[in-house]
N, C-alpha and C. Protein backbone atom coordinates (compact mmCIF):
# COMPACT_ATOMS: atom_id res chain seq x y z
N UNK A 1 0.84 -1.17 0.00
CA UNK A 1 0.00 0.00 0.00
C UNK A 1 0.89 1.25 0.00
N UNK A 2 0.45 2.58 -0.85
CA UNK A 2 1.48 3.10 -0.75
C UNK A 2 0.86 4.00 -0.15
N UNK A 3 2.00 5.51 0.65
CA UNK A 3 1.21 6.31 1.92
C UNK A 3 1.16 7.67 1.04
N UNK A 4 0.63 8.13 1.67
CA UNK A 4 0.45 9.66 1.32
C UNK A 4 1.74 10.64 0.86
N UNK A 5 2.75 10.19 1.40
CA UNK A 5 4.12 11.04 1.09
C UNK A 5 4.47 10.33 -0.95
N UNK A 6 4.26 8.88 -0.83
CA UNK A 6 4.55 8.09 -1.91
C UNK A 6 3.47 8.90 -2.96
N UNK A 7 1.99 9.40 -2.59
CA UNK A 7 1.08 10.00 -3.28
C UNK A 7 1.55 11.22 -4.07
N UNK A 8 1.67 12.11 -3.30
CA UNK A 8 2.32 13.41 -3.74
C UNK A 8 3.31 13.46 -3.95
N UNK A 9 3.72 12.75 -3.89
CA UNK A 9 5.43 12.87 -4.82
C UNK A 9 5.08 12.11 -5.98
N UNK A 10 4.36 11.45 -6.54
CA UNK A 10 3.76 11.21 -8.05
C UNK A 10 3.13 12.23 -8.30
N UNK A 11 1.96 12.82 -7.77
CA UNK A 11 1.14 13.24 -8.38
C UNK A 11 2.25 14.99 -8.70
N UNK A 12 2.82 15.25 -8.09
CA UNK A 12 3.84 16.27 -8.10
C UNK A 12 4.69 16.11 -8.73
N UNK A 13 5.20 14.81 -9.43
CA UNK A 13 6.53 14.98 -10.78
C UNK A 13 5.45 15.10 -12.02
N UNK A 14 4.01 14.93 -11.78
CA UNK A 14 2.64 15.06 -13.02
C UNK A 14 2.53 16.50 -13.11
N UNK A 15 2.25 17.33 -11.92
CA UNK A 15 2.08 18.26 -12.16
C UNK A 15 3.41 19.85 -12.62
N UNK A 16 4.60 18.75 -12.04
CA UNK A 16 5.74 19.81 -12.64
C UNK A 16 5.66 19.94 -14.24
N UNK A 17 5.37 18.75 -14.81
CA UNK A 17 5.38 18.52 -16.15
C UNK A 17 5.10 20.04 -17.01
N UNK A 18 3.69 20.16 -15.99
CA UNK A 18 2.64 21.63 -16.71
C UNK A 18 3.38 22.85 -16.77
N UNK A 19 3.75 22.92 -15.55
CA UNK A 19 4.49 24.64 -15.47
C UNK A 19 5.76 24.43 -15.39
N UNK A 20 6.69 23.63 -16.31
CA UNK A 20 7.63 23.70 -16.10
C UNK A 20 8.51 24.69 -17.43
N UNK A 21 7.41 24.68 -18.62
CA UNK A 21 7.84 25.39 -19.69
C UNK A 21 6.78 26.42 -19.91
N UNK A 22 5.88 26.90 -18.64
CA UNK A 22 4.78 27.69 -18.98
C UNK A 22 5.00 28.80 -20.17
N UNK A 23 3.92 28.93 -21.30
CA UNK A 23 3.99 29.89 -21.90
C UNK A 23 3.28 31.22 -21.49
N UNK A 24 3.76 32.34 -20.88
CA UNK A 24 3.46 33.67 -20.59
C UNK A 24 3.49 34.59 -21.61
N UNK A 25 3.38 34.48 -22.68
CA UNK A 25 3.52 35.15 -24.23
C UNK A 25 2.19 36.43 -24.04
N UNK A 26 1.26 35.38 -23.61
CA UNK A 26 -0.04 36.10 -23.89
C UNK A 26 -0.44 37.56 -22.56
N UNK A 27 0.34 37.17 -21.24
CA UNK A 27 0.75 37.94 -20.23
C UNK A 27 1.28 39.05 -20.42
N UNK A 28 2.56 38.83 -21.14
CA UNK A 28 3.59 39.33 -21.16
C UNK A 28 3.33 40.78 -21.98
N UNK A 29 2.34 40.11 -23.39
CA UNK A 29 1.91 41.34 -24.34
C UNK A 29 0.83 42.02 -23.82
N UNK A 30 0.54 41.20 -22.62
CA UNK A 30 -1.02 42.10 -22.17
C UNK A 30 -0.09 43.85 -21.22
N UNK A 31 0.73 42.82 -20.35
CA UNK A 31 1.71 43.93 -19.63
C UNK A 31 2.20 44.98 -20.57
N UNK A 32 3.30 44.35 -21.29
CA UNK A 32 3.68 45.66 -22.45
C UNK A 32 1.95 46.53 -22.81
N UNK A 33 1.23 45.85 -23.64
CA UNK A 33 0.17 47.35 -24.21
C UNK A 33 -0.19 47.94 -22.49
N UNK A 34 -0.81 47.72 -21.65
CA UNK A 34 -0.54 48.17 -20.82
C UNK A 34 0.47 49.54 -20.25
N UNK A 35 1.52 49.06 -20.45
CA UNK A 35 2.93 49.97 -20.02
C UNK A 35 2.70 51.50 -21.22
N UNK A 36 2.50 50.31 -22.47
CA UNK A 36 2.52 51.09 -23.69
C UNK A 36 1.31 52.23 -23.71
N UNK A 37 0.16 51.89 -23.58
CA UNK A 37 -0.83 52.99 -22.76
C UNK A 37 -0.81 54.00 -22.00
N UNK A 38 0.17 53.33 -20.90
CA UNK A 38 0.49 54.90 -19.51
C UNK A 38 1.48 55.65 -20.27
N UNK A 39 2.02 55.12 -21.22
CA UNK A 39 2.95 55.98 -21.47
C UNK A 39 2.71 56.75 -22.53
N UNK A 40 2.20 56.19 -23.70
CA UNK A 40 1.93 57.02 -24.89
C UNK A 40 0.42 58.02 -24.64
N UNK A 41 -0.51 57.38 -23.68
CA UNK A 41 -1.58 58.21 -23.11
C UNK A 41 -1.69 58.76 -22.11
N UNK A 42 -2.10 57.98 -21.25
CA UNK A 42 -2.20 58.31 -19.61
C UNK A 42 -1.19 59.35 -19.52
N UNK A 43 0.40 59.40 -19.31
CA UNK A 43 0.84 60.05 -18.55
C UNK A 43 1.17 61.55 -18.98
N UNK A 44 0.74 61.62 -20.84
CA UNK A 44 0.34 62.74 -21.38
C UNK A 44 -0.62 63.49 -20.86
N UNK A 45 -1.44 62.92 -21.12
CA UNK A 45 -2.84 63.51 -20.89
C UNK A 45 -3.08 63.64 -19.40
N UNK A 46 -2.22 63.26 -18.24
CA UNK A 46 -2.31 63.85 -17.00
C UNK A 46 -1.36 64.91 -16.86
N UNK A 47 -0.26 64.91 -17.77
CA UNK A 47 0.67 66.20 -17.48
C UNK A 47 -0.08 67.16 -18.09
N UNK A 48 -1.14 67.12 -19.24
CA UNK A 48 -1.56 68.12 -19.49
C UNK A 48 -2.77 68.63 -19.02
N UNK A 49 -3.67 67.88 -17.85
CA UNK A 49 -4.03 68.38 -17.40
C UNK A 49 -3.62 69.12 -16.19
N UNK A 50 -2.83 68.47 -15.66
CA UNK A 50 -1.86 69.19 -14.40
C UNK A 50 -1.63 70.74 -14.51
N UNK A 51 -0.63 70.89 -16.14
CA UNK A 51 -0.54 72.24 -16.39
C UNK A 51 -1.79 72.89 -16.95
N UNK A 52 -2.83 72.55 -17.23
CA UNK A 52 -4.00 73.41 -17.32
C UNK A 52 -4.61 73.79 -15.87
N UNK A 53 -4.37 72.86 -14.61
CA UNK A 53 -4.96 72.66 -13.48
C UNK A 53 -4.20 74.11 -13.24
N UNK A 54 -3.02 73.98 -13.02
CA UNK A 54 -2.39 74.91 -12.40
C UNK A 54 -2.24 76.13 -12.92
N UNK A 55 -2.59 76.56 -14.47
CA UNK A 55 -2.56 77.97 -15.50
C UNK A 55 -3.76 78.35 -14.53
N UNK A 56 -4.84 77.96 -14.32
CA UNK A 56 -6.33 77.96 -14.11
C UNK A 56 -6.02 78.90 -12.34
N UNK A 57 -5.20 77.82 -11.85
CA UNK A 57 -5.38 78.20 -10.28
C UNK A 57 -4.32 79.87 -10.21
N UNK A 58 -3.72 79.74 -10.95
CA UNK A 58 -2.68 80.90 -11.16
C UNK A 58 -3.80 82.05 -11.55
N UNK A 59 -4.06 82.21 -12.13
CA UNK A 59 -5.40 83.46 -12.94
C UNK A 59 -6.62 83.29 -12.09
N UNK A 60 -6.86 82.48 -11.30
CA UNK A 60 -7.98 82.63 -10.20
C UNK A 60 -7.44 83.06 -9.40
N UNK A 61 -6.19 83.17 -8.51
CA UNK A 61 -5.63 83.72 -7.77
C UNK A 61 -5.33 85.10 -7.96
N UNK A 62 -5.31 85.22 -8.99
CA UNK A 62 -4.44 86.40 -9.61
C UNK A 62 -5.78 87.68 -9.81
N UNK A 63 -7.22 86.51 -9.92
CA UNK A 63 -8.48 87.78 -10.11
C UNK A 63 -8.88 88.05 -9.03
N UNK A 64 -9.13 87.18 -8.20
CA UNK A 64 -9.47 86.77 -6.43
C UNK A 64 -8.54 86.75 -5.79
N UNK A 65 -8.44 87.62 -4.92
CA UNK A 65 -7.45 86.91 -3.88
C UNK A 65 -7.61 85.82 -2.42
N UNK A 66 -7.36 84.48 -2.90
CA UNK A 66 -8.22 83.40 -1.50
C UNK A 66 -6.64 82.35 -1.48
N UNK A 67 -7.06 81.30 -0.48
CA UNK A 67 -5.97 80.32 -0.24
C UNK A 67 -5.84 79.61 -1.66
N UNK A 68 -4.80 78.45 -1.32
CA UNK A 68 -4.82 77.66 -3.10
C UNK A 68 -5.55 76.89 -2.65
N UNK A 69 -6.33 76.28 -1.75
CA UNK A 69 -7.29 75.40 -1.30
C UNK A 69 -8.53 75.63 -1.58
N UNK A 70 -8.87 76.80 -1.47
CA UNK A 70 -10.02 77.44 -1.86
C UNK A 70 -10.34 77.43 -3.00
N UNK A 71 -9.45 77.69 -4.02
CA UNK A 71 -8.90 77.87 -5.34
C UNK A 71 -9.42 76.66 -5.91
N UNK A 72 -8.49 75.57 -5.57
CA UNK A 72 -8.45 74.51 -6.03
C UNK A 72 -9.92 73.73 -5.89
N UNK A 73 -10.62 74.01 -5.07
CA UNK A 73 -12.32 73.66 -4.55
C UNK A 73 -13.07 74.76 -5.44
N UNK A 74 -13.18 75.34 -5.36
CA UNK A 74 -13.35 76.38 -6.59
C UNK A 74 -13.51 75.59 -8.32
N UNK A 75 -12.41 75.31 -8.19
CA UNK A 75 -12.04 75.04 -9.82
C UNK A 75 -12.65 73.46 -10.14
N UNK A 76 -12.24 72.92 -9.27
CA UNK A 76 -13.19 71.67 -9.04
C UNK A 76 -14.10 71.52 -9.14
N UNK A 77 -15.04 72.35 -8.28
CA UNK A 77 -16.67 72.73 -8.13
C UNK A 77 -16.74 72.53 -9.95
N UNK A 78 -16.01 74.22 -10.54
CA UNK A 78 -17.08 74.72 -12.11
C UNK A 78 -16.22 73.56 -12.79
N UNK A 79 -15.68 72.76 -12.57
CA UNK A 79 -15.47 71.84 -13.80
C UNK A 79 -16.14 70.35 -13.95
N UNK A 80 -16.66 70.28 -12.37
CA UNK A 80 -17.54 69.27 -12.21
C UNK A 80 -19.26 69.83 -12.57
N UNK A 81 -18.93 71.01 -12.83
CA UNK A 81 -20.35 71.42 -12.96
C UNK A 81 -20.73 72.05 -14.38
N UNK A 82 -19.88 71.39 -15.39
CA UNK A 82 -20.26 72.08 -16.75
C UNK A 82 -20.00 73.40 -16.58
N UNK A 83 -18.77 74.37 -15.83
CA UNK A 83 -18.07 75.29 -16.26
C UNK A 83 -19.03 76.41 -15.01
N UNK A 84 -19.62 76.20 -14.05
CA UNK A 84 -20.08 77.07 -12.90
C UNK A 84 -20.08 76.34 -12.39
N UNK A 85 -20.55 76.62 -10.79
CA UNK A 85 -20.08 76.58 -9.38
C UNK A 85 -21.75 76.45 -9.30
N UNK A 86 -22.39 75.46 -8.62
CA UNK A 86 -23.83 75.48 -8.02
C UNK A 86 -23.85 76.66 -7.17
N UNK A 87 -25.45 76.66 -7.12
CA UNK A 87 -25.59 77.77 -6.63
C UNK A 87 -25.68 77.19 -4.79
N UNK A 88 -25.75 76.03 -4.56
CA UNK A 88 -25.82 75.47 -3.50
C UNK A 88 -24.16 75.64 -2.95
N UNK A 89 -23.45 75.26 -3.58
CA UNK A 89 -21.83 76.03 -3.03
C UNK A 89 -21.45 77.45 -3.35
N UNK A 90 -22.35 78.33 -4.07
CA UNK A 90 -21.66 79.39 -4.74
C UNK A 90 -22.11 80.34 -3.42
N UNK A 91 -23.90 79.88 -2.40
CA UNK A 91 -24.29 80.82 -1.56
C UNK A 91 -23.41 80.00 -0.59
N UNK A 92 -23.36 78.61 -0.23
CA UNK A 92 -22.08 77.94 1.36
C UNK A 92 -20.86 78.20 1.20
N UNK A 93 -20.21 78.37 -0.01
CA UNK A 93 -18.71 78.66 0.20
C UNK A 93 -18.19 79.34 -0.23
N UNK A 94 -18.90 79.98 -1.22
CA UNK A 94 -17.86 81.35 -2.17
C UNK A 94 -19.45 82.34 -2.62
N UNK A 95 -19.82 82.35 -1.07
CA UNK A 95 -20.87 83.82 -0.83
C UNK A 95 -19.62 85.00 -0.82
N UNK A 96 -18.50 85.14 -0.69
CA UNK A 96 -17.82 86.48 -0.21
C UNK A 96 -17.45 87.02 -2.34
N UNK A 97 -17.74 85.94 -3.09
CA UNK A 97 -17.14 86.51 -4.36
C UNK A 97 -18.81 87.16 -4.74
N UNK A 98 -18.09 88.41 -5.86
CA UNK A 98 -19.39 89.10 -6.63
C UNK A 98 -19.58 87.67 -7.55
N UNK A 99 -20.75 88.22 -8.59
CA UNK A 99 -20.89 87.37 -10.08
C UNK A 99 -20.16 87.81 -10.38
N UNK A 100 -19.88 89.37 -10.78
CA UNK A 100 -19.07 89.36 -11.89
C UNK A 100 -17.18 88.71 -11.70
N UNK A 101 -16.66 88.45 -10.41
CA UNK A 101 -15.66 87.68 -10.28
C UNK A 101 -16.16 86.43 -10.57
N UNK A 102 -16.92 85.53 -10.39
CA UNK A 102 -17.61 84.45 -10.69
C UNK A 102 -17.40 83.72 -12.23
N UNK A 103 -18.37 85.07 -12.36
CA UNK A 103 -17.86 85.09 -14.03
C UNK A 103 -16.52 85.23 -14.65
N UNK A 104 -15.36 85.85 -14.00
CA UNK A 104 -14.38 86.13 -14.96
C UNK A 104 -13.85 84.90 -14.55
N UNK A 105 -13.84 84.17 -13.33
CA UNK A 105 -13.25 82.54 -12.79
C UNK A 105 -14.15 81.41 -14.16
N UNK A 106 -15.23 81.80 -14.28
CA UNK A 106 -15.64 80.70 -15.29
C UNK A 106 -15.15 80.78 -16.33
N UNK A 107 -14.46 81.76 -17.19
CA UNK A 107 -14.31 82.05 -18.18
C UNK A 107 -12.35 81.68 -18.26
N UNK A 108 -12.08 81.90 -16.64
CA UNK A 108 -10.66 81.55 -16.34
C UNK A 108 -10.60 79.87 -16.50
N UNK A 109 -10.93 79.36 -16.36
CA UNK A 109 -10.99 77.50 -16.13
C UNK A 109 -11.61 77.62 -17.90
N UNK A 110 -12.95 77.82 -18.21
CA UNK A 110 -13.09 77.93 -19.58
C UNK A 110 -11.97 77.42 -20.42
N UNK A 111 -11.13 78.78 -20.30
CA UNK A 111 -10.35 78.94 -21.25
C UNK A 111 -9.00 77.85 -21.10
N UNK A 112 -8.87 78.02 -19.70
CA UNK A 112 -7.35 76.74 -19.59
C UNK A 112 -7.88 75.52 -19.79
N UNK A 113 -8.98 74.89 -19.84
CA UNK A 113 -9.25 73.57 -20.14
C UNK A 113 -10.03 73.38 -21.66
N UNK A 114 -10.11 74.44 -22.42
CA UNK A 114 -11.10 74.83 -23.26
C UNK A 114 -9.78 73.52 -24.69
N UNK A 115 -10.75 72.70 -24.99
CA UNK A 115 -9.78 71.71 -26.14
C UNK A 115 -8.98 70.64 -25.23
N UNK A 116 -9.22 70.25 -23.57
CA UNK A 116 -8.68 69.00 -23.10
C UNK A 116 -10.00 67.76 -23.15
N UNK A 117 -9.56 66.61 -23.80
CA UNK A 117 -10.64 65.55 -23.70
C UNK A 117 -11.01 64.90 -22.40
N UNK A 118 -11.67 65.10 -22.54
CA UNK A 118 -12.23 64.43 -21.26
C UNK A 118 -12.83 63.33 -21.56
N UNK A 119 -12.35 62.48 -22.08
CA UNK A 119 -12.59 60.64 -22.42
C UNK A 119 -11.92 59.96 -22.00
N UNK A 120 -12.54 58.73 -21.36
CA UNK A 120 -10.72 57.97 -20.79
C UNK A 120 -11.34 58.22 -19.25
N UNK A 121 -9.97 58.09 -18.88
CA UNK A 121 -9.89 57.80 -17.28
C UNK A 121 -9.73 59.81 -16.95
N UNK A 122 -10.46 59.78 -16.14
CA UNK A 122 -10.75 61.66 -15.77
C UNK A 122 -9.64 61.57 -13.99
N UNK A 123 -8.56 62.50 -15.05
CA UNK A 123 -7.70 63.30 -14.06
C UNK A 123 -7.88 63.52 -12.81
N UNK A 124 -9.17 64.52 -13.20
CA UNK A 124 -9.46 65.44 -11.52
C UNK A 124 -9.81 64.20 -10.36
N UNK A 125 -10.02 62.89 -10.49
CA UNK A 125 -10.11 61.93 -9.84
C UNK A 125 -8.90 61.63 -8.86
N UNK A 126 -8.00 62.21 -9.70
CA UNK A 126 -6.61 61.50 -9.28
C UNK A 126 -5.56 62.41 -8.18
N UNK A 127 -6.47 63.60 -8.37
CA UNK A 127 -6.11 65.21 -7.25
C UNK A 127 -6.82 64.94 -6.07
């Protein structure tokens, strides 16, 4: 009768057989397009939103004077909001700005993001 140690040591020179020449071909090209993606897309298209993020916060600062936190919640708000600020955050958090600063901030983000795609994996996720 043979014991359990005699078991798995057969059934284990059967199963080295399998992975002993595994083919990873199909892995391997999944990794590369992958790599090939962050690099020829992704990491474009986040540097360029970065420097639109930051043209944007520069000229809101520059019309308003507030923290870059503020700024940056600000810019967030009108870009999550089709280019304005609700009026539900515009009276809770940025009651101290006129419209017409309002307006020249919408027209500030407008213009620095005005021609970035927004298809794909969305940036402002990643702030």
């Amino acid at each position: 009768m043979k014991g359990i140690s005699d078991i798995l040591s057969s059934n284990m020179k059967h199963t080295a057989e399998l992975y002993r020449y595994y083919d990873c071909t199909a892995e391997a090209e999944f990794l590369y397009a992958c790599v090939q993606r962050t690099v020829e897309y992704d990491l474009p298209h986040q540097l360029d939103y970065l420097r639109r993020h930051d043209e944007a916060r520069r000229k809101i600062m520059e019309t308003v004077e507030m923290p870059y936190r503020l700024a940056d919640d600000l810019l967030l708000f009108i870009r999550q909001n089709n280019g304005t600020p609700s009026k539900k955050r515009r009276q809770r958090e940025f009651e101290a700005l006129t419209d017409d600063e309002v307006e020249r901030i919408e027209r500030v983000v407008q213009d620095a993001f005005d021609g970035l795609s927004d298809t794909g994996d969305s940036a402002e996720s990643s702030n």
